[in-house]
C-alpha atoms as a PDB file:
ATOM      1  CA  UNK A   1     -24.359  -2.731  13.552  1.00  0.00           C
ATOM      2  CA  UNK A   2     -23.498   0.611  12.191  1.00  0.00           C
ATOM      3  CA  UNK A   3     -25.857   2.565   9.690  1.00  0.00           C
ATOM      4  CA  UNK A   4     -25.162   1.096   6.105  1.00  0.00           C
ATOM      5  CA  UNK A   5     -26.782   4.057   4.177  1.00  0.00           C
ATOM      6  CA  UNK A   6     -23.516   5.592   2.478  1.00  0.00           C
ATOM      7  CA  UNK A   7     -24.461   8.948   0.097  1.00  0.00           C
ATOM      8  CA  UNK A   8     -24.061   7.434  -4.031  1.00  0.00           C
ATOM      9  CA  UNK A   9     -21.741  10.493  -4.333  1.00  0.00           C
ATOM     10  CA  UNK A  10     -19.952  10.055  -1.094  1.00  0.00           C
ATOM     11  CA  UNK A  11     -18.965   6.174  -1.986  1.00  0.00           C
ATOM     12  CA  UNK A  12     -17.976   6.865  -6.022  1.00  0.00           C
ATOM     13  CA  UNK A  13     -15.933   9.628  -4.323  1.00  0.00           C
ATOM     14  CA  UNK A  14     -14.297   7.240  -1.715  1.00  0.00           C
ATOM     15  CA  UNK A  15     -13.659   4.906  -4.513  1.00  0.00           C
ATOM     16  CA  UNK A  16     -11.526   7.263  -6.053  1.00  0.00           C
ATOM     17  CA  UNK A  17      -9.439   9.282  -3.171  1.00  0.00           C
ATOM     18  CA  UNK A  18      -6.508   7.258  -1.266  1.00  0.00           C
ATOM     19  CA  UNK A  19      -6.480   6.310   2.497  1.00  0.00           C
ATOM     20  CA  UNK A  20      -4.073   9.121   3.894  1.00  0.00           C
ATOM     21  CA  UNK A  21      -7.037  11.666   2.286  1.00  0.00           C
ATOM     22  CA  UNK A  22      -9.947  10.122   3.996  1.00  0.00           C
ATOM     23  CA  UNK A  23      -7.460  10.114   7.566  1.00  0.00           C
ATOM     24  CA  UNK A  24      -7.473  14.089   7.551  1.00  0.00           C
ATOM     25  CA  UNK A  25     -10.358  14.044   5.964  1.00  0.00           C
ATOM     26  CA  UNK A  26     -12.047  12.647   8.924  1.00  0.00           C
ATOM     27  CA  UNK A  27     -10.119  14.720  11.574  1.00  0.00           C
ATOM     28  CA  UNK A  28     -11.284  18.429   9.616  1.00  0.00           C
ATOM     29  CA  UNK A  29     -14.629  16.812  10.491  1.00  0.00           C
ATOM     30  CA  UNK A  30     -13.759  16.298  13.772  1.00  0.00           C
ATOM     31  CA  UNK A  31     -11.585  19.471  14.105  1.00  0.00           C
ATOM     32  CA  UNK A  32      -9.048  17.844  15.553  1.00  0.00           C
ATOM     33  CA  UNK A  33      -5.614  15.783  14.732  1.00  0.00           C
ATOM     34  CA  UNK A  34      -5.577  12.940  16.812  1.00  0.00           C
ATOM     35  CA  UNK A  35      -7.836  10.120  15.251  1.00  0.00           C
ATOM     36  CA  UNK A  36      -6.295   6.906  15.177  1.00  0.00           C
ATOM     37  CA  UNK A  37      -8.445   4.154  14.217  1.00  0.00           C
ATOM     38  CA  UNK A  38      -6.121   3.207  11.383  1.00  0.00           C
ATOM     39  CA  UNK A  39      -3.835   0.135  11.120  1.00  0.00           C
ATOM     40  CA  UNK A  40      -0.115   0.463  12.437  1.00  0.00           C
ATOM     41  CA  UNK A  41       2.843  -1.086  10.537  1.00  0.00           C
ATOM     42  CA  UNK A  42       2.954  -1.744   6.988  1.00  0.00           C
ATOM     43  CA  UNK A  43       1.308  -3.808   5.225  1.00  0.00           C
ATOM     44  CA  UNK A  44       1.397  -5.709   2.070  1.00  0.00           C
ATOM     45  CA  UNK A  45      -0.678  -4.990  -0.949  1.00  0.00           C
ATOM     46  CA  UNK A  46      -2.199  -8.081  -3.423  1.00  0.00           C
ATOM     47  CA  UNK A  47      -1.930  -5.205  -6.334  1.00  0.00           C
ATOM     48  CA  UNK A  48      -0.577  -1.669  -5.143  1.00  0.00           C
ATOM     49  CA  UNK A  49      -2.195   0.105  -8.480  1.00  0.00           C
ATOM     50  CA  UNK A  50      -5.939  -1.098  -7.909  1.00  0.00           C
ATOM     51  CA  UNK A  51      -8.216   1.768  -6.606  1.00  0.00           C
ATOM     52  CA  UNK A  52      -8.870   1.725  -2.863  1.00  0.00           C
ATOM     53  CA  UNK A  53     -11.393  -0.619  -0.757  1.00  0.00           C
ATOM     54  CA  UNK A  54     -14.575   1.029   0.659  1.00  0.00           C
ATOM     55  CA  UNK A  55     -17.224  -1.255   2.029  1.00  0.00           C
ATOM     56  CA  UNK A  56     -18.811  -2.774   5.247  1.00  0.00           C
ATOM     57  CA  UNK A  57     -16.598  -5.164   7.275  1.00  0.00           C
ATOM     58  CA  UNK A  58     -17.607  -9.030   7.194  1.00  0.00           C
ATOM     59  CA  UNK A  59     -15.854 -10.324  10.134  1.00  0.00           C
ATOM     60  CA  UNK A  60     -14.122 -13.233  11.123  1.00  0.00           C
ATOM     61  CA  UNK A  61     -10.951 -14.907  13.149  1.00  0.00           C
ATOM     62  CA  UNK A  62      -8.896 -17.458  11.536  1.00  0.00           C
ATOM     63  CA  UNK A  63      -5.888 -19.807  12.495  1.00  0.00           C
ATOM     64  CA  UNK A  64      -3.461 -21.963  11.010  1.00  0.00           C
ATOM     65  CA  UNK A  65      -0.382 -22.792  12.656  1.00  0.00           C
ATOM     66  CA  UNK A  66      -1.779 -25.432  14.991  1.00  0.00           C
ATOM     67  CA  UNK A  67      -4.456 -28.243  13.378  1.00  0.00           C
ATOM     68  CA  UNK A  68      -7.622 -27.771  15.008  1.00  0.00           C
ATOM     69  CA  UNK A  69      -8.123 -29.756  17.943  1.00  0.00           C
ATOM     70  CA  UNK A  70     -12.648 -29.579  17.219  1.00  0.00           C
ATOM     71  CA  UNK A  71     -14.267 -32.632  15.522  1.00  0.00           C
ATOM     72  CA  UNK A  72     -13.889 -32.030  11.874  1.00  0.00           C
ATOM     73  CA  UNK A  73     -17.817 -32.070  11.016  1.00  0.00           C
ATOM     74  CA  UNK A  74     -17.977 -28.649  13.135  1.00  0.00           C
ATOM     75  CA  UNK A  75     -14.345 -27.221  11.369  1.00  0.00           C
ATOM     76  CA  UNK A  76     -16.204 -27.843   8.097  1.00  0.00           C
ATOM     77  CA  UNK A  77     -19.717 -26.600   8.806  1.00  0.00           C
ATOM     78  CA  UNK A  78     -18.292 -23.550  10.156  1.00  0.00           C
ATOM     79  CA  UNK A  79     -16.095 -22.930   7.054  1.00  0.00           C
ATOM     80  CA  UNK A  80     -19.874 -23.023   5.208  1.00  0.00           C
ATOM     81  CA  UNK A  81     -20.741 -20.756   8.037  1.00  0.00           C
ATOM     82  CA  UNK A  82     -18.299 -18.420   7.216  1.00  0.00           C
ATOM     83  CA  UNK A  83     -19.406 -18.169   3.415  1.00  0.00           C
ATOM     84  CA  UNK A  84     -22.875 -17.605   4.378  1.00  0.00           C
ATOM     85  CA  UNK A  85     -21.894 -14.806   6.877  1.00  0.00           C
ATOM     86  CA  UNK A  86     -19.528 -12.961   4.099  1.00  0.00           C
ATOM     87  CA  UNK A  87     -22.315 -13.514   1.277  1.00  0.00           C
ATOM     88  CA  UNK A  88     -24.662 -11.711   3.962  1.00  0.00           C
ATOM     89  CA  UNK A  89     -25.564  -8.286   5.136  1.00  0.00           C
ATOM     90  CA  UNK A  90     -24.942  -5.011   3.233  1.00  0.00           C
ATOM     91  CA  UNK A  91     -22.947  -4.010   0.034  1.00  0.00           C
ATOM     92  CA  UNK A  92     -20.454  -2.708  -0.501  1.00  0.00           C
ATOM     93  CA  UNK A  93     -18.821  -5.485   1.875  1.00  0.00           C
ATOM     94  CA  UNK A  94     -15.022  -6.112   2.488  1.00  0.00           C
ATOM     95  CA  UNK A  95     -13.837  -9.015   4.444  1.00  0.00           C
ATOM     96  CA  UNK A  96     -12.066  -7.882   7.343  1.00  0.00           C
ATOM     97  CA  UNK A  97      -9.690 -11.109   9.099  1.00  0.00           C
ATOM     98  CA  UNK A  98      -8.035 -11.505  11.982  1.00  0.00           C
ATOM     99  CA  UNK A  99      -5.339 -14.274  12.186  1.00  0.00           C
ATOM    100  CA  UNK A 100      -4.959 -14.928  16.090  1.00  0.00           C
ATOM    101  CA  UNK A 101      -1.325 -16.593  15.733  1.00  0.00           C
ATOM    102  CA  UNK A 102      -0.078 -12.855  14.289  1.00  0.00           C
ATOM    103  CA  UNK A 103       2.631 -12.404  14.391  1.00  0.00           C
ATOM    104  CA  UNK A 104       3.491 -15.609  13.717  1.00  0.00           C
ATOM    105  CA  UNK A 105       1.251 -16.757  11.138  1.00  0.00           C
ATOM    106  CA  UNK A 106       1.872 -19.210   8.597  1.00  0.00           C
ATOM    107  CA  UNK A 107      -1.575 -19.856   7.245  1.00  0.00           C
ATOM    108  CA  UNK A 108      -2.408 -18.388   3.444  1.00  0.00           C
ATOM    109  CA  UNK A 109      -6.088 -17.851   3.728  1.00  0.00           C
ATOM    110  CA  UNK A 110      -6.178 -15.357   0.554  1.00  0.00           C
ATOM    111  CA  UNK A 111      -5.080 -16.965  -2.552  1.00  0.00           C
ATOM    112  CA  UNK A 112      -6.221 -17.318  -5.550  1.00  0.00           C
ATOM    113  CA  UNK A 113      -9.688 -19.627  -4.600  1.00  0.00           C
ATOM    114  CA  UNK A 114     -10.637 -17.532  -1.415  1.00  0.00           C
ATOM    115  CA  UNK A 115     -10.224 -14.390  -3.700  1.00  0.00           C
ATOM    116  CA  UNK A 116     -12.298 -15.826  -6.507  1.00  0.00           C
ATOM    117  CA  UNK A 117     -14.974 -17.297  -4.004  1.00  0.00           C
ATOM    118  CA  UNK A 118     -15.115 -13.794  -1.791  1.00  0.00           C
ATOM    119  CA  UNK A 119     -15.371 -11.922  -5.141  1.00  0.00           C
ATOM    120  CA  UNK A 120     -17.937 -13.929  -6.378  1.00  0.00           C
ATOM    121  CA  UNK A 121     -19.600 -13.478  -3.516  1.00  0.00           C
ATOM    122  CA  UNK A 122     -19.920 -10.174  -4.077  1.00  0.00           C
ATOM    123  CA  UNK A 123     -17.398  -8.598  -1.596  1.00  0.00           C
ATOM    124  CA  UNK A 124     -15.011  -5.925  -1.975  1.00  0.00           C
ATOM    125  CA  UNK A 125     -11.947  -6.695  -0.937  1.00  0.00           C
ATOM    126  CA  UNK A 126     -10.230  -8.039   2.242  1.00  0.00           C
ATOM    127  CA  UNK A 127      -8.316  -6.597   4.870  1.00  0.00           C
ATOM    128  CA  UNK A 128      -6.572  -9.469   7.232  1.00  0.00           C
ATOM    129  CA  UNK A 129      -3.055  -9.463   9.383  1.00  0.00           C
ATOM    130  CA  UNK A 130      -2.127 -13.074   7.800  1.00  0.00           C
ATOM    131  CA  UNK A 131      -1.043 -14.433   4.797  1.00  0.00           C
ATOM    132  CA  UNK A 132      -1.900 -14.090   1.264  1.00  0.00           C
ATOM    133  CA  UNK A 133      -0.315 -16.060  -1.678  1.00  0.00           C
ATOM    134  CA  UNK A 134      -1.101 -16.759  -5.275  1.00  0.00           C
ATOM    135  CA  UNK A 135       0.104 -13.081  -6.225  1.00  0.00           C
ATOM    136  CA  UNK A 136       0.072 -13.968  -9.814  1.00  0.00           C
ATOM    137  CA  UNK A 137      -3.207 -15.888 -10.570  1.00  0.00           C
ATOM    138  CA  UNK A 138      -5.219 -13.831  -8.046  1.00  0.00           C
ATOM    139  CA  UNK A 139      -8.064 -12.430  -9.981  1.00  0.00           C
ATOM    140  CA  UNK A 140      -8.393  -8.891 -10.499  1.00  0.00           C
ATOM    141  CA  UNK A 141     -10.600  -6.220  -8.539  1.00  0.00           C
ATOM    142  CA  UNK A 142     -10.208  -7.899  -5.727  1.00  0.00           C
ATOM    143  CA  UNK A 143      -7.335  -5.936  -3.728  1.00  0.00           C
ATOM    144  CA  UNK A 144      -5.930  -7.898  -0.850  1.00  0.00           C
ATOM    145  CA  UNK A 145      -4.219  -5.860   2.312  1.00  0.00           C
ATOM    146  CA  UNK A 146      -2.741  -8.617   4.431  1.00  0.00           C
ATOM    147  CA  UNK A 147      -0.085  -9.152   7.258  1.00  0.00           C
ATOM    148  CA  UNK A 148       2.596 -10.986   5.054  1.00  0.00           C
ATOM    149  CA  UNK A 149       3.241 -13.041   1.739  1.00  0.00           C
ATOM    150  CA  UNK A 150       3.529 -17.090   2.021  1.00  0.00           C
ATOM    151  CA  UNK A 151       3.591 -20.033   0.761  1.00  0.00           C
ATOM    152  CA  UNK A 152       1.098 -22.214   2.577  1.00  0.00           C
ATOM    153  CA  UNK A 153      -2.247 -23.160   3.409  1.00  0.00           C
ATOM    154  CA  UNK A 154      -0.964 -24.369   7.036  1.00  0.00           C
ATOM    155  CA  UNK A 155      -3.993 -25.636   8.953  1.00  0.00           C
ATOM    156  CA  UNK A 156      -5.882 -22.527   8.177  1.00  0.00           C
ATOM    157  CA  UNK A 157      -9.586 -22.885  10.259  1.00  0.00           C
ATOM    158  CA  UNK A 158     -12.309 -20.739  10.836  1.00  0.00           C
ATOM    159  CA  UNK A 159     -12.477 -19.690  14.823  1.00  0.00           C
ATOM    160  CA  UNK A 160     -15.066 -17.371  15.042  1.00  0.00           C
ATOM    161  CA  UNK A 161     -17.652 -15.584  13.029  1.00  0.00           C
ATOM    162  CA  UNK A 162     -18.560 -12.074  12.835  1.00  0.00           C
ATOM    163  CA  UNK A 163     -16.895 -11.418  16.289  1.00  0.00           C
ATOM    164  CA  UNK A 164     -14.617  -7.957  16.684  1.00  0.00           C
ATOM    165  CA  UNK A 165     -11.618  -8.287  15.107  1.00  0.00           C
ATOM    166  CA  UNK A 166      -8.162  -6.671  15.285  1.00  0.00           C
ATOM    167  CA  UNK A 167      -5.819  -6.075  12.628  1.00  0.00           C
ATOM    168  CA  UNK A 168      -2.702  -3.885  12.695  1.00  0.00           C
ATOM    169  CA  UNK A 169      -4.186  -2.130  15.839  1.00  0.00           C
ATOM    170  CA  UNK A 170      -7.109  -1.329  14.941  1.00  0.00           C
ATOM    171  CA  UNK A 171     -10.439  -3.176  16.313  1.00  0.00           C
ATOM    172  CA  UNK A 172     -12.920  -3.677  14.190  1.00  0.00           C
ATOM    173  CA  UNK A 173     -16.593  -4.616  14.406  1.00  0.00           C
ATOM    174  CA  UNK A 174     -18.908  -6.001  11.995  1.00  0.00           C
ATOM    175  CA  UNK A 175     -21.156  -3.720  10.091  1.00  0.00           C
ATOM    176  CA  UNK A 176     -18.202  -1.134  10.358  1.00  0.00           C
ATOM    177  CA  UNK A 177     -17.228   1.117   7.206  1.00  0.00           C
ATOM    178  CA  UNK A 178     -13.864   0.344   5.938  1.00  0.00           C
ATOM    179  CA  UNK A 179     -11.521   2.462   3.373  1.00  0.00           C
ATOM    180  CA  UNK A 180      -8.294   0.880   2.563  1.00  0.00           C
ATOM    181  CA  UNK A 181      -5.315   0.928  -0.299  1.00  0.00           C
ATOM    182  CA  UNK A 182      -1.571   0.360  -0.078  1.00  0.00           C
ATOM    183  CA  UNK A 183      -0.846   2.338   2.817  1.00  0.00           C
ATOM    184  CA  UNK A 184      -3.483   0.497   5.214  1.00  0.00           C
ATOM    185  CA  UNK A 185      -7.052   0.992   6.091  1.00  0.00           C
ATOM    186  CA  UNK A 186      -9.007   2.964   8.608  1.00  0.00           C
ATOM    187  CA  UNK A 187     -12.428   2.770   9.897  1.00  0.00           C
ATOM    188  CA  UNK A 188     -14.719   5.711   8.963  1.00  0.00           C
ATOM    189  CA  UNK A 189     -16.755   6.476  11.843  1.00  0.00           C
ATOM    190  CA  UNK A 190     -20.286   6.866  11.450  1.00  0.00           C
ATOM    191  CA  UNK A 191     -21.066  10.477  12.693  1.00  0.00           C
ATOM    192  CA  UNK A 192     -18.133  11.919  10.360  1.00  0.00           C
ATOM    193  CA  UNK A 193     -19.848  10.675   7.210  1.00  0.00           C
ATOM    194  CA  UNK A 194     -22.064  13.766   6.933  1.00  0.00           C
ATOM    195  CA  UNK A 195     -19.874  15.829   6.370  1.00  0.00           C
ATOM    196  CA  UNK A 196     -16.934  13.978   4.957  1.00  0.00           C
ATOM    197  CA  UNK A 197     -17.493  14.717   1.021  1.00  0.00           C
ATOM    198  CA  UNK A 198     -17.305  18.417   2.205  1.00  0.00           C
ATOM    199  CA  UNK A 199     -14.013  17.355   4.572  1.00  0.00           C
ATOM    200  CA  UNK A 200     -12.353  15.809   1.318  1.00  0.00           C
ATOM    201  CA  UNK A 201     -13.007  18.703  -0.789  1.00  0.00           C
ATOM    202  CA  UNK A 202     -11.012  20.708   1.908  1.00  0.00           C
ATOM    203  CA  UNK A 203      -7.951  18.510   2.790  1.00  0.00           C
ATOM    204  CA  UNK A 204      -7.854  18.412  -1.758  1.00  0.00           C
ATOM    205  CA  UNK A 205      -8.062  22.331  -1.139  1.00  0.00           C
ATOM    206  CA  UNK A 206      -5.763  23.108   1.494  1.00  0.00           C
ATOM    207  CA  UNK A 207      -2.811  20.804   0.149  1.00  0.00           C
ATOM    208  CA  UNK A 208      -3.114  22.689  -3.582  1.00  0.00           C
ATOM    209  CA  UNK A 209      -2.170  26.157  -1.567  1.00  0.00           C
ATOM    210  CA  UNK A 210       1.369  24.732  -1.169  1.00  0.00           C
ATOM    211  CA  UNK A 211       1.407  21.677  -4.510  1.00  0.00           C
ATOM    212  CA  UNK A 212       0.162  24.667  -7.058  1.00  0.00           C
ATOM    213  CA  UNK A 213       3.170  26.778  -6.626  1.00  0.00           C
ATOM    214  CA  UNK A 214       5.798  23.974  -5.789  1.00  0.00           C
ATOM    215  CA  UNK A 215       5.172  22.664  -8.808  1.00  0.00           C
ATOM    216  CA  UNK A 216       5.549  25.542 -11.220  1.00  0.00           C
ATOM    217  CA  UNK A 217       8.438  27.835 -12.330  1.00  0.00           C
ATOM    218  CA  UNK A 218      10.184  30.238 -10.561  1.00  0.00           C
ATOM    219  CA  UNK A 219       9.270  28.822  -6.932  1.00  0.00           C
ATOM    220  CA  UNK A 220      11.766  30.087  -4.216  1.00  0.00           C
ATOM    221  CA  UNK A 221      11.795  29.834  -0.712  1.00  0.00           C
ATOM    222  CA  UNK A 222      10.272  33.679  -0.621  1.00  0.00           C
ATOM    223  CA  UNK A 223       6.762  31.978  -2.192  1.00  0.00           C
ATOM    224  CA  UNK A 224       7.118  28.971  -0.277  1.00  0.00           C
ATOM    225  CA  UNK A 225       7.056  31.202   3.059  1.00  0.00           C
ATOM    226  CA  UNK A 226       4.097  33.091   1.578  1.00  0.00           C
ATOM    227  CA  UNK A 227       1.944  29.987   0.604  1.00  0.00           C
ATOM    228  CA  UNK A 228       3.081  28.085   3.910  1.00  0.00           C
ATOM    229  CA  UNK A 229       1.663  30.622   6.435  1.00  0.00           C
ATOM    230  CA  UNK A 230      -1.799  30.496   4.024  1.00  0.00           C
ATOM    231  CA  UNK A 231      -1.457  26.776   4.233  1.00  0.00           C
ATOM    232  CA  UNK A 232      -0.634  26.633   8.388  1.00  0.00           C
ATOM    233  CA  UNK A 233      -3.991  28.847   8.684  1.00  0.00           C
ATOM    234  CA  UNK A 234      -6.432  26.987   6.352  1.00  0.00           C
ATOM    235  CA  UNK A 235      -5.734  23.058   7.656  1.00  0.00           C
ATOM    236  CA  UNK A 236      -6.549  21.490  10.543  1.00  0.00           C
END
């Protein structure tokens, strides 16, 4: 498991910056463009207003299409299992699920009781390829990025606990820091976080060379030029 001591200051500041800021964020750290542990595709957002996720994944595999073919006693004692493992380990926590029939899943694991149990277990937020539902009684601070929008419960089972997990093409391991809003989520890797309030001060920086005089009066392609070439030379 990774390191789960986060800076106070670094996590209020996560809290309040999107996704697509903490992604170049994390490659001026690096000094490179080219990381990519971020999901692919879009996803859907439980309530595209809320502030972002931040917290360390709780991981798990789920499926629903199918019933489960295991003696019901062990299908139920590892649903209690599952509970115990989300309740566990270090906060801020965000569930993190992979549904192995994507992309075909059926199976509405987040609705509005799994979001009111996971809250109330203290977790963040979840992050899962399959189905969410309930949209309208879901309780609130409890943003849900998931695969698709449904209508059922399927056969939904637990399949394996704290086990990597892939989602959108990303893997992700347990004890992992996640950030995540509408747009997706991305794993922060451990040796960036040093360094990454500093990082998000600078992508917040470098973008305000071009937004500050694109948004005021008088701007012409002559200033854009001018601010451009300051722009090209400050970001990574």
């Amino acid at each position: 498991m990774a390191d789960t001591h986060i800076p106070e200051d670094l996590l209020a500041l996560l809290r309040e910056v999107d996704t697509p800021t903490v992604c170049n964020a994390i490659e001026v750290v690096q000094g490179q463009r080219g990381f990519d542990r971020f999901t692919k595709g879009t996803m859907q957002h439980s309530r595209p207003g809320d502030p972002p996720v931040v917290g360390f994944a709780r991981t798990a595999k789920i499926a629903g299409i199918e019933p489960p073919t295991e003696d019901p006693a062990v299908i139920r004692s590892r649903r209690i299992d599952y509970f115990r493992s989300m309740a566990a380990g270090p906060s801020p926590s965000v569930a993190v699920i992979e549904d192995t029939d994507f992309p075909n899943c059926v199976a509405g694991w987040w609705g509005e009781v799994h979001v009111a149990v996971h809250k109330g277990l203290g977790l963040a937020g979840a992050v899962s390829n399959g189905v969410m539902r309930d949209l309208d009684v879901m309780d609130g601070g409890f943003p849900v990025l998931s695969g698709s929008i449904g209508v059922s419960h399927g056969f939904v089972h637990v399949v394996e606990i704290g086990t990597p997990v892939s989602v959108f093409g990303i893997t992700v391991t347990q004890g992992e820091l996640i950030h995540a809003d509408r747009h997706g989520a991305l794993v922060i890797p451990h040796d960036v976080i040093p360094r990454l309030k500093v990082a998000i001060g600078t992508v917040v920086a470098n973008e305000a060379i071009v937004l500050r005089p694109a948004r005021e009066a008088g701007f012409n392609i002559e200033k854009l030029e001018k601010a451009w070439a300051e722009f090209e030379s400050a970001r990574t």
